[in-house]
C-alpha atoms as a PDB file:
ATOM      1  CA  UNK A   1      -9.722   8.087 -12.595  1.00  0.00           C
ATOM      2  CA  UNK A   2      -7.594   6.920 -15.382  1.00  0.00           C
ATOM      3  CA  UNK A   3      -4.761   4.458 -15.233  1.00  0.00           C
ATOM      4  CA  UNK A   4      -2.329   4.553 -18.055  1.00  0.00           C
ATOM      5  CA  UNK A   5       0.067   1.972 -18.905  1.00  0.00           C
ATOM      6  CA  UNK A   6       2.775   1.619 -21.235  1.00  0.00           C
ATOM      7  CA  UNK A   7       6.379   0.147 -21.559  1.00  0.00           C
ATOM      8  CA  UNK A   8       5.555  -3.477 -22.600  1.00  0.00           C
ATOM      9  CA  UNK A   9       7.588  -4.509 -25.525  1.00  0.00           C
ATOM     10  CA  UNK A  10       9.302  -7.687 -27.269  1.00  0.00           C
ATOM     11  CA  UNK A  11      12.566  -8.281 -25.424  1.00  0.00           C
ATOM     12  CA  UNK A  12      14.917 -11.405 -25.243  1.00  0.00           C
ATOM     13  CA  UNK A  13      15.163 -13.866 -22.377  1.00  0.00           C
ATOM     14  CA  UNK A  14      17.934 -12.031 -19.762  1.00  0.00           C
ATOM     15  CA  UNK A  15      16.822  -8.287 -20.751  1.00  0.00           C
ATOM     16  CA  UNK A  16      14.687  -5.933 -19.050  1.00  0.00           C
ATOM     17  CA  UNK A  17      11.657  -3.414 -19.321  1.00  0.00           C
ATOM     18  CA  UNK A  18      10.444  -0.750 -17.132  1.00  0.00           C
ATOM     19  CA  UNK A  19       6.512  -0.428 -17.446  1.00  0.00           C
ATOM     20  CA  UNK A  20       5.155   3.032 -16.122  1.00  0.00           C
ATOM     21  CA  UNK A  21       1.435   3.433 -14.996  1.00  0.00           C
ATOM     22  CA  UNK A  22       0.472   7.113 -15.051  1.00  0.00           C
ATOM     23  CA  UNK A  23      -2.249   8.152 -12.713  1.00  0.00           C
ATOM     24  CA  UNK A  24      -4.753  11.047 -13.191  1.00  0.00           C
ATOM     25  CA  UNK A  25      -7.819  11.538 -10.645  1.00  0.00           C
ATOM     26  CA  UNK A  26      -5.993   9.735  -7.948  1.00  0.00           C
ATOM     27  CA  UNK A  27      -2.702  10.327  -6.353  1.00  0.00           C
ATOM     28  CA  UNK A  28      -0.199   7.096  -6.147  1.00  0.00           C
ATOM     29  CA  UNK A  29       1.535   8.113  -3.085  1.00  0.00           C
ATOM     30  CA  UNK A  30      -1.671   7.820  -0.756  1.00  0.00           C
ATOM     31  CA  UNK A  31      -2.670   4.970  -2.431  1.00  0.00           C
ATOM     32  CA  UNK A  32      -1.844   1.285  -2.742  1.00  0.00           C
ATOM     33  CA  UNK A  33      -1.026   0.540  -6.114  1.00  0.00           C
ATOM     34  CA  UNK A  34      -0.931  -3.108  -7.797  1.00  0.00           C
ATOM     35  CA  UNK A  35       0.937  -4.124 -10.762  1.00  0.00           C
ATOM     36  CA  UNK A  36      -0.652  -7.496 -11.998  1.00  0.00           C
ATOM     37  CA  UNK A  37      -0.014 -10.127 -15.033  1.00  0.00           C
ATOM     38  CA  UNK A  38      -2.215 -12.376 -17.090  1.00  0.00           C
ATOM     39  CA  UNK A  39      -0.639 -15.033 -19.127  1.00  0.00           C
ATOM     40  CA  UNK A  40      -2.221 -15.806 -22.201  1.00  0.00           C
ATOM     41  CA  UNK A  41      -5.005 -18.338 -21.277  1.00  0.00           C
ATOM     42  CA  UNK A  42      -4.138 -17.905 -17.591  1.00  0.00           C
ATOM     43  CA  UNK A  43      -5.604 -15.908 -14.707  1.00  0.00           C
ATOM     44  CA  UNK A  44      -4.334 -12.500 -13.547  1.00  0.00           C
ATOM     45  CA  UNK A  45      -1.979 -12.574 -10.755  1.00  0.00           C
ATOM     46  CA  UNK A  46      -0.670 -10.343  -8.356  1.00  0.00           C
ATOM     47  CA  UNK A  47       2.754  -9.456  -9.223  1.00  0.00           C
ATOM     48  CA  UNK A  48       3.925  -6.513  -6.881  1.00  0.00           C
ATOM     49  CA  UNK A  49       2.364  -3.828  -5.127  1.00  0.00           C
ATOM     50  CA  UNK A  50       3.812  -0.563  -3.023  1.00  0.00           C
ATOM     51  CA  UNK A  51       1.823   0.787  -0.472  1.00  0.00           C
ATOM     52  CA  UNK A  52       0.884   4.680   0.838  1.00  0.00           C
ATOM     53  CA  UNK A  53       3.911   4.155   3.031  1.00  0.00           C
ATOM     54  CA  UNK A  54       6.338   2.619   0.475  1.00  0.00           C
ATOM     55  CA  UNK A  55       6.153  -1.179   1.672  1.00  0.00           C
ATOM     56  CA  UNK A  56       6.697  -2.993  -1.426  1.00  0.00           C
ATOM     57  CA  UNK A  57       5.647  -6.836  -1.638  1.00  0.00           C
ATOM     58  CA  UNK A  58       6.268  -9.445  -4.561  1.00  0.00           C
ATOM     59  CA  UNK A  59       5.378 -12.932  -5.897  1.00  0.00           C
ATOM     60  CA  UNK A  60       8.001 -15.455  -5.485  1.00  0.00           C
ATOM     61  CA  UNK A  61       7.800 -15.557  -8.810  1.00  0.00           C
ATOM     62  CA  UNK A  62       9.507 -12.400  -9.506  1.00  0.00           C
ATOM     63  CA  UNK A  63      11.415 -11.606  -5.966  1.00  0.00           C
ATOM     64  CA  UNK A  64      14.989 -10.284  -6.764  1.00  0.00           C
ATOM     65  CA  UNK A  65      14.366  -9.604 -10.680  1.00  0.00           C
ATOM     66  CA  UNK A  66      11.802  -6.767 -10.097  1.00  0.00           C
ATOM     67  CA  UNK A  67      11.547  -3.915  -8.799  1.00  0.00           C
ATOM     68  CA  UNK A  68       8.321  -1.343  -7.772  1.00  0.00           C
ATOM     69  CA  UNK A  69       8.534   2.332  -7.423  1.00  0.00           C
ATOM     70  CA  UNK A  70       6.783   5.581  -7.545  1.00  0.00           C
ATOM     71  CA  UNK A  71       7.493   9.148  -8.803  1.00  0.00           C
ATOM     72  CA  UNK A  72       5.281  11.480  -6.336  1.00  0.00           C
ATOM     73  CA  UNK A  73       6.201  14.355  -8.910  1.00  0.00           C
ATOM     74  CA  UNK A  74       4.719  12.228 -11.704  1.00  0.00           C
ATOM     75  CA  UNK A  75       2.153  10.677 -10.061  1.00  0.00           C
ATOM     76  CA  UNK A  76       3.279   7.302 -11.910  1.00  0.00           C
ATOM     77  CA  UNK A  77       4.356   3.718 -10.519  1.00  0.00           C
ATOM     78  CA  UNK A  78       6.804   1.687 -11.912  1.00  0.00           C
ATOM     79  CA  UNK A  79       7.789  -1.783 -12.628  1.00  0.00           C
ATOM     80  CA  UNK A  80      11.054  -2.609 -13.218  1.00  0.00           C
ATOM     81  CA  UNK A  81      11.956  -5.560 -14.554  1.00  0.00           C
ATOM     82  CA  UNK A  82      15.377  -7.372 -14.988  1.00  0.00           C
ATOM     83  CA  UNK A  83      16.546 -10.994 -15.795  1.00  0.00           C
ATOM     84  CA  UNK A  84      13.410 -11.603 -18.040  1.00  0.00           C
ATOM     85  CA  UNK A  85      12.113 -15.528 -18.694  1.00  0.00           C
ATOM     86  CA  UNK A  86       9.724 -16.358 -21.135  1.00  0.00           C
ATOM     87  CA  UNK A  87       7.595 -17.315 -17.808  1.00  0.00           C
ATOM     88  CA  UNK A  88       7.382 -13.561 -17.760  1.00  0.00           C
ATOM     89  CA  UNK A  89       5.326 -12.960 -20.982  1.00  0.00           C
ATOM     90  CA  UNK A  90       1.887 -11.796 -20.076  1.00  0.00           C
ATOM     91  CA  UNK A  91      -0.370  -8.130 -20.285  1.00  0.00           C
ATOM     92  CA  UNK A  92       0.920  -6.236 -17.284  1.00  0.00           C
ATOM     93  CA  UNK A  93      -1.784  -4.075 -15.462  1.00  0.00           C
ATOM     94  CA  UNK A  94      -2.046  -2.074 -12.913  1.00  0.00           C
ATOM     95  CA  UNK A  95      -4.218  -1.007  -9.884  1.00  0.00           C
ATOM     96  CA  UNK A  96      -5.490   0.972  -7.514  1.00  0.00           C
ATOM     97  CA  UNK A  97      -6.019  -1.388  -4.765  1.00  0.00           C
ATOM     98  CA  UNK A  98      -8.963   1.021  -2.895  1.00  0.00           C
ATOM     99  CA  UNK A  99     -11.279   1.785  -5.828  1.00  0.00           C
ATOM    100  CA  UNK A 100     -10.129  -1.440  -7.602  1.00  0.00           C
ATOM    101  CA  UNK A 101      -9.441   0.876 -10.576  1.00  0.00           C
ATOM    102  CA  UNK A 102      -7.700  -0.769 -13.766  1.00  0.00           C
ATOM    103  CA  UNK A 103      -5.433   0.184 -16.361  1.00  0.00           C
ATOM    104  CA  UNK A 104      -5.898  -0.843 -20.011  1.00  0.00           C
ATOM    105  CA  UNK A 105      -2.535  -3.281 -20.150  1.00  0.00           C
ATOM    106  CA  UNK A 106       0.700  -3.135 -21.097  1.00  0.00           C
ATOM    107  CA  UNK A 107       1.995  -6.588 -23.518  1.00  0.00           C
ATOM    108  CA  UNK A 108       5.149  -7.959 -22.654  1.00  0.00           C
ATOM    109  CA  UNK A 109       6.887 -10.803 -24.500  1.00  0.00           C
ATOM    110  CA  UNK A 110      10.086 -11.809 -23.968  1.00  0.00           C
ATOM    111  CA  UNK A 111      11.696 -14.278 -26.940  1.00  0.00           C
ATOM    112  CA  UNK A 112      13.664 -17.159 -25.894  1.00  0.00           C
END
């Protein structure tokens, strides 16, 4: 299984990013898949998730500014996100809740 992560960048507070996780060995769509965040010197949290059925959850944290989807076709998961803080900044990973499978990270900073 490989999870593969990219879309982090440097963007200003107010903009947005859309990370993509791009899944080989597993399909997304009969899976529950996990986007987390770590903060610099802080411990990964749980930042959205989308399940085998399409329920999508988020931390308060981020409720209204993201967004989690899924292209079946691609076998990918995205995060969108909008209205970026500096509270945002952090290495964005994601999961396969089952197997507890991990991508390698994705930095995102956004400037103030």
């Amino acid at each position: 299984v490989q999870l593969q992560a990219s879309g982090g960048g440097l963007v200003q507070a107010g903009g947005s990013l859309r990370l993509s996780c791009a899944a080989s060995g597993i399909i997304v769509s009969r899976n529950r898949m996990d986007w987390f965040r770590q903060p610099l010197g802080k411990e990964r949290e749980l930042v959205a998730l989308i399940t085998s059925s399409g329920s999508t959850n988020f931390a308060d944290s981020v409720k209204g500014r993201f967004t989690i989807s899924r292209d079946n076709a691609k076998n990918t998961v995205y995060l969108q996100m909008d209205s970026l803080n500096v509270e945002d900044t952090a290495v964005y990973y994601c999961r396969v809740f089952l197997y507890n499978y991990w991508g390698q990270g994705t930095l995102v900073t956004v400037s103030s």
